[in-house]
PDB file of N, CA and C in Angstrom:
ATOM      1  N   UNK A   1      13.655  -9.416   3.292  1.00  0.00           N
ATOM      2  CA  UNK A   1      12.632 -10.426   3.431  1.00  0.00           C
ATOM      3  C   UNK A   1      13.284 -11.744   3.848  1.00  0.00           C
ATOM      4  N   UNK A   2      12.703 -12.485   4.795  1.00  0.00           N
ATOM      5  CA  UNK A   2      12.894 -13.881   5.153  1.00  0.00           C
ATOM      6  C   UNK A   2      13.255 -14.740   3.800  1.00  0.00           C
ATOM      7  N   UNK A   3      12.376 -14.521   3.186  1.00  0.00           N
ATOM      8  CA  UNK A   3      12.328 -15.812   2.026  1.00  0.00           C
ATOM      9  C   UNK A   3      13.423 -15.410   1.517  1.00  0.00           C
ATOM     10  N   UNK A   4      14.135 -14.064   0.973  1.00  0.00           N
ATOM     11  CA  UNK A   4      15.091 -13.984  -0.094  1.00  0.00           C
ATOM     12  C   UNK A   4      16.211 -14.085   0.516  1.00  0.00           C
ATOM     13  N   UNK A   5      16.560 -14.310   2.242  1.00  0.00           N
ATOM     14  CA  UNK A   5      17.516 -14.427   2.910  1.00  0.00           C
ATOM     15  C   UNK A   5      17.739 -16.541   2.559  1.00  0.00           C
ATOM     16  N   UNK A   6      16.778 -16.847   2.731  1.00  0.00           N
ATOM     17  CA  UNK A   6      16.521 -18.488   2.400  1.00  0.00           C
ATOM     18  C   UNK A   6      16.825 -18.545   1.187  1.00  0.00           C
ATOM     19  N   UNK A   7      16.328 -17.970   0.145  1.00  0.00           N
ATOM     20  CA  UNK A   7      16.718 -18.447  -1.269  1.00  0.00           C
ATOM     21  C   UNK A   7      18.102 -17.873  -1.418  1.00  0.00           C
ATOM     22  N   UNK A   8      18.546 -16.755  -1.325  1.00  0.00           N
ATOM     23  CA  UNK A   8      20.005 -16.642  -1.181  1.00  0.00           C
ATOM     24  C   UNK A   8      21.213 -17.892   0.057  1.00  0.00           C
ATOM     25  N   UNK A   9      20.712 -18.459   0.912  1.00  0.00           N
ATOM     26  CA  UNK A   9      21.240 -19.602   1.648  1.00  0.00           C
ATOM     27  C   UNK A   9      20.989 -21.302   0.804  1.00  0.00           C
ATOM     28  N   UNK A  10      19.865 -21.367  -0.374  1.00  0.00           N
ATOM     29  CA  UNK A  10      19.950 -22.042  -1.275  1.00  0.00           C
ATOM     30  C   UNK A  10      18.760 -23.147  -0.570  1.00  0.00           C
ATOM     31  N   UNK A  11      18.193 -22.559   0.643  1.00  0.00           N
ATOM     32  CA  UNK A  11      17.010 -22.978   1.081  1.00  0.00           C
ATOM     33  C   UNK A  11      15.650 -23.033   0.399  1.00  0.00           C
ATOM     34  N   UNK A  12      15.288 -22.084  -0.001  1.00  0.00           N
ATOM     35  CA  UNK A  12      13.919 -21.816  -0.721  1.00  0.00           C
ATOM     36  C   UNK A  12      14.529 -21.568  -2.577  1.00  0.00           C
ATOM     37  N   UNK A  13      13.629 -22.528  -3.461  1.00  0.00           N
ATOM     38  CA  UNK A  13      13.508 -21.698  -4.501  1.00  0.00           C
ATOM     39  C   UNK A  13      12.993 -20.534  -5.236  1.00  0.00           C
ATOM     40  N   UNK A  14      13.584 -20.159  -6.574  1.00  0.00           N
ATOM     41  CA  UNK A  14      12.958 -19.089  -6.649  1.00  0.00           C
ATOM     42  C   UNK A  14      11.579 -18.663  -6.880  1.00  0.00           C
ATOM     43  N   UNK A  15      10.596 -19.541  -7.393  1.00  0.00           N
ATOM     44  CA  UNK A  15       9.407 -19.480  -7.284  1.00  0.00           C
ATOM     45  C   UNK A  15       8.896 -18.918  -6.041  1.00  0.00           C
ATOM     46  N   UNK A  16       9.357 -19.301  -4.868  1.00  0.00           N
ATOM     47  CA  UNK A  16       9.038 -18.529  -3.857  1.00  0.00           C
ATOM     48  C   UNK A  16       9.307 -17.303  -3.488  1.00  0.00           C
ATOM     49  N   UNK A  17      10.473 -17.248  -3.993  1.00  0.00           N
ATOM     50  CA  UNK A  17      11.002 -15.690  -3.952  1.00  0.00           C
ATOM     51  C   UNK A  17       9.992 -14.690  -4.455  1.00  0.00           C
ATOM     52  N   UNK A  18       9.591 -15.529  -5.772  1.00  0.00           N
ATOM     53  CA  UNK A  18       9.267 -14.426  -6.732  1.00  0.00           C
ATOM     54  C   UNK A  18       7.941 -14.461  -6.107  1.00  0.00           C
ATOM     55  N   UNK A  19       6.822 -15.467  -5.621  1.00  0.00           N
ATOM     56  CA  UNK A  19       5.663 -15.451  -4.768  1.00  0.00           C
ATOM     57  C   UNK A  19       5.464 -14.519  -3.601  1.00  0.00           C
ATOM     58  N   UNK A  20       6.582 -14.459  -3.336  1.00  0.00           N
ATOM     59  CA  UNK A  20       7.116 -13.422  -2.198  1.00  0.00           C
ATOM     60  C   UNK A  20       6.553 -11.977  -2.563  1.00  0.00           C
ATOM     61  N   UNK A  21       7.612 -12.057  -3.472  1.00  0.00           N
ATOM     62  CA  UNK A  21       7.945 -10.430  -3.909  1.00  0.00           C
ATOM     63  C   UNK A  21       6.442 -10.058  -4.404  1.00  0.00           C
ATOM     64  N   UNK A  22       5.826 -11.167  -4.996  1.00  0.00           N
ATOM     65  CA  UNK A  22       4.606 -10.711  -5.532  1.00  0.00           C
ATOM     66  C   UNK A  22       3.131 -10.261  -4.310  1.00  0.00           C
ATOM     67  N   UNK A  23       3.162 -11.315  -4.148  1.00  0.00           N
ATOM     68  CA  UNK A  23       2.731 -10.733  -2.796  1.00  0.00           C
ATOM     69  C   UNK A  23       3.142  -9.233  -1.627  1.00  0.00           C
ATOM     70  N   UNK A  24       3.744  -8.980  -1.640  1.00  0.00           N
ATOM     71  CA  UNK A  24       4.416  -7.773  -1.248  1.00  0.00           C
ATOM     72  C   UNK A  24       4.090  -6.571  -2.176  1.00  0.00           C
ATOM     73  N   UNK A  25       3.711  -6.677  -3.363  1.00  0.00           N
ATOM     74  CA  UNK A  25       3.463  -5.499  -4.468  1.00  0.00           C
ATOM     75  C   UNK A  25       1.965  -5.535  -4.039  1.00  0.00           C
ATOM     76  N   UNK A  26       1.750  -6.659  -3.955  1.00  0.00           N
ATOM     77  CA  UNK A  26      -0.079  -6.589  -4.264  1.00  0.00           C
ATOM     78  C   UNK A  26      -0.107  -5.968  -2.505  1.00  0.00           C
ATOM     79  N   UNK A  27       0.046  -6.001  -1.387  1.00  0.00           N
ATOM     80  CA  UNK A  27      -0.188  -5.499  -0.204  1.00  0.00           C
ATOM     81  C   UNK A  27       0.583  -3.960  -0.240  1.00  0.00           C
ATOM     82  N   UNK A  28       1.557  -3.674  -1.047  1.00  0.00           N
ATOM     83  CA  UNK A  28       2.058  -2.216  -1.292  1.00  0.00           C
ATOM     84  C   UNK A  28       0.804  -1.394  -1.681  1.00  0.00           C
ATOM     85  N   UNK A  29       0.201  -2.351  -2.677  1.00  0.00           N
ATOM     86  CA  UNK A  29      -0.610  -1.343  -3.963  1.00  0.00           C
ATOM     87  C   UNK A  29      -2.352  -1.214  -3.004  1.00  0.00           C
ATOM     88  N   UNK A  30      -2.761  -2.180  -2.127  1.00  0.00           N
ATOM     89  CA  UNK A  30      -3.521  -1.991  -1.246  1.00  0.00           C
ATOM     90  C   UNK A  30      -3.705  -1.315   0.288  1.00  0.00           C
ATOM     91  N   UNK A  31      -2.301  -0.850   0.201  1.00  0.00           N
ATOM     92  CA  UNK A  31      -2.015   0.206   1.508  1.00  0.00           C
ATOM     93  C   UNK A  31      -2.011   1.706   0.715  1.00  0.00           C
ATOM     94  N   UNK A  32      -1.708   1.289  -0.798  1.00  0.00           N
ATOM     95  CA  UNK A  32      -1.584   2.948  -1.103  1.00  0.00           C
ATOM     96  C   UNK A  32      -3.325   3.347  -1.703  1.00  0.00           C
ATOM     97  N   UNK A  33      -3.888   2.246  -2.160  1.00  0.00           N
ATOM     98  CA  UNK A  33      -5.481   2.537  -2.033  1.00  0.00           C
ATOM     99  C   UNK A  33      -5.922   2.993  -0.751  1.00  0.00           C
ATOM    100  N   UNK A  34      -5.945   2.133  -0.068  1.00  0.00           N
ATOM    101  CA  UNK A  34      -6.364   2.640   1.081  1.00  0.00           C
ATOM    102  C   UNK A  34      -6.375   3.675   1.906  1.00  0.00           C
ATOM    103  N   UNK A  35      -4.470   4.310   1.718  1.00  0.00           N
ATOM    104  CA  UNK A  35      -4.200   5.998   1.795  1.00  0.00           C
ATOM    105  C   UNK A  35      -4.687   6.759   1.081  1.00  0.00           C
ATOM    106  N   UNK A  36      -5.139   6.753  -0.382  1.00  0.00           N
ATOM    107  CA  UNK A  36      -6.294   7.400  -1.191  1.00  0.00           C
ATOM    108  C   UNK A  36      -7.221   7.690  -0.646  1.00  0.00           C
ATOM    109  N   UNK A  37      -7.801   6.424  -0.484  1.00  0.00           N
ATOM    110  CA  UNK A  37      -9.199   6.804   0.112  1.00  0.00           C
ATOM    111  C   UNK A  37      -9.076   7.464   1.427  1.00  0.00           C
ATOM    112  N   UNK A  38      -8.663   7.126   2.284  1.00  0.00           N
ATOM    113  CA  UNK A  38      -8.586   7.728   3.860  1.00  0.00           C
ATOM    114  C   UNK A  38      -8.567   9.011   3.185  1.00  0.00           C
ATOM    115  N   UNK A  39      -7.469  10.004   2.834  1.00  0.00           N
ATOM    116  CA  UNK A  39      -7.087  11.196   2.552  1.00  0.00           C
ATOM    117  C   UNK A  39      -8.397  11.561   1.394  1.00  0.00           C
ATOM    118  N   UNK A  40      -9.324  11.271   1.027  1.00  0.00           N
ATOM    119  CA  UNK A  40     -10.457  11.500  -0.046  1.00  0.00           C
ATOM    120  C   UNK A  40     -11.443  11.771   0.897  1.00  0.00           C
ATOM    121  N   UNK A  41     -11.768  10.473   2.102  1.00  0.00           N
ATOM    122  CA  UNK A  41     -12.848  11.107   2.784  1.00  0.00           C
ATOM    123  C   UNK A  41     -12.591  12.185   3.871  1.00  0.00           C
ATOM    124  N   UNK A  42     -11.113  12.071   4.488  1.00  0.00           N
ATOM    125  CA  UNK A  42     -11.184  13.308   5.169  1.00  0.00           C
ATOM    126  C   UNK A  42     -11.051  14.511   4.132  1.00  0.00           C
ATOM    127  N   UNK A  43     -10.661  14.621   3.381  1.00  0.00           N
ATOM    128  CA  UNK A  43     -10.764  15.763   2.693  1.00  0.00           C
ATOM    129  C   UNK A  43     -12.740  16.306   2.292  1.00  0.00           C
ATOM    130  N   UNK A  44     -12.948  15.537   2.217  1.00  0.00           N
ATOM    131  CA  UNK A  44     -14.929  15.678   2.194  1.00  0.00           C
ATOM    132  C   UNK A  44     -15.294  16.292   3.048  1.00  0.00           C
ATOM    133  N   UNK A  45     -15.069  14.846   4.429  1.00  0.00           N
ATOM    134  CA  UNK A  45     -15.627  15.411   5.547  1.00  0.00           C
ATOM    135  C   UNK A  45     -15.028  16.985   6.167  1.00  0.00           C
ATOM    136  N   UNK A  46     -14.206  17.437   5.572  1.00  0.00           N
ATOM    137  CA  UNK A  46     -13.731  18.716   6.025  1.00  0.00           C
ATOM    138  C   UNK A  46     -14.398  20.013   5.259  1.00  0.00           C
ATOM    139  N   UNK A  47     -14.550  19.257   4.044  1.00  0.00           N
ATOM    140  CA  UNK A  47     -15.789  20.257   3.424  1.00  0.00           C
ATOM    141  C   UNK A  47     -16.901  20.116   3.562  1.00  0.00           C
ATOM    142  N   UNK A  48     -17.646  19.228   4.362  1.00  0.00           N
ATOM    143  CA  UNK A  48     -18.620  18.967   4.723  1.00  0.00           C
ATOM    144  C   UNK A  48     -18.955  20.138   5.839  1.00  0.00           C
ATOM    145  N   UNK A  49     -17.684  20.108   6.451  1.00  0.00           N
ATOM    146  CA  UNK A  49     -17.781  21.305   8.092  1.00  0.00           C
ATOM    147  C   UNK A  49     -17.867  22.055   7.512  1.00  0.00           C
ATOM    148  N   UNK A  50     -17.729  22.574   6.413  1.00  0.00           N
ATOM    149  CA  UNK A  50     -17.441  24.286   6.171  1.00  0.00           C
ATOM    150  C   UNK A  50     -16.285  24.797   5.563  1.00  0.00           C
ATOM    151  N   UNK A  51     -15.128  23.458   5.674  1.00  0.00           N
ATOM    152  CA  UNK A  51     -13.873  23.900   5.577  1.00  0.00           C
ATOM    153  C   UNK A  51     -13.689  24.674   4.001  1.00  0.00           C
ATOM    154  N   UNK A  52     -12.506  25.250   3.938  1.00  0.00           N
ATOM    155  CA  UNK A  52     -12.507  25.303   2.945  1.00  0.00           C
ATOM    156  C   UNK A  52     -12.420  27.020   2.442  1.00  0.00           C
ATOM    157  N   UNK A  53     -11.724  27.537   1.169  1.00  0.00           N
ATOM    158  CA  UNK A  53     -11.526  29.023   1.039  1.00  0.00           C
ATOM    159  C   UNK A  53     -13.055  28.996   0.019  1.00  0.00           C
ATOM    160  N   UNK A  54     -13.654  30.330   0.476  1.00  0.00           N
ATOM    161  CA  UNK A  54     -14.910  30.422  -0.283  1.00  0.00           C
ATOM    162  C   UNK A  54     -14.634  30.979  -1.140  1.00  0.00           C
ATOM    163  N   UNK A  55     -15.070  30.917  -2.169  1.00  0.00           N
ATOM    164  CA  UNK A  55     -15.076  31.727  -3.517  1.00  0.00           C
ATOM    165  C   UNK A  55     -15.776  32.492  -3.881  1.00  0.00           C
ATOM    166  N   UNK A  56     -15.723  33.897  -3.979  1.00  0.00           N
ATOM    167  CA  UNK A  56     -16.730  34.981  -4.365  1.00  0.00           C
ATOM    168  C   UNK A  56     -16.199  35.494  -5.610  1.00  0.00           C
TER     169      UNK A  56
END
């Protein structure tokens, strides 16, 4: 990351660092929702077609 290259050069403090880093968890944890869901509705819409082993 930019910022922790700056706070390691004694440019930025660590509050920012740590604003940084925090920010970065919270956009981690909203890309892996988002892969949830994507992979939830195609999995639907595929049983929606038909997909799927039938059970007798």
């Amino acid at each position: 990351m930019i910022v922790e290259a700056r706070y390691w050069a004694g440019v930025s403090n660590y509050l920012e660092l740590h604003d940084a880093q925090r920010d970065k968890f919270v956009a981690q944890q909203a890309a892996l929702v988002t892969r949830r869901q994507l992979l939830s509705v195609a999995a639907n819409f595929y049983k929606a077609l038909g997909g799927g082993v039938a059970v007798q």
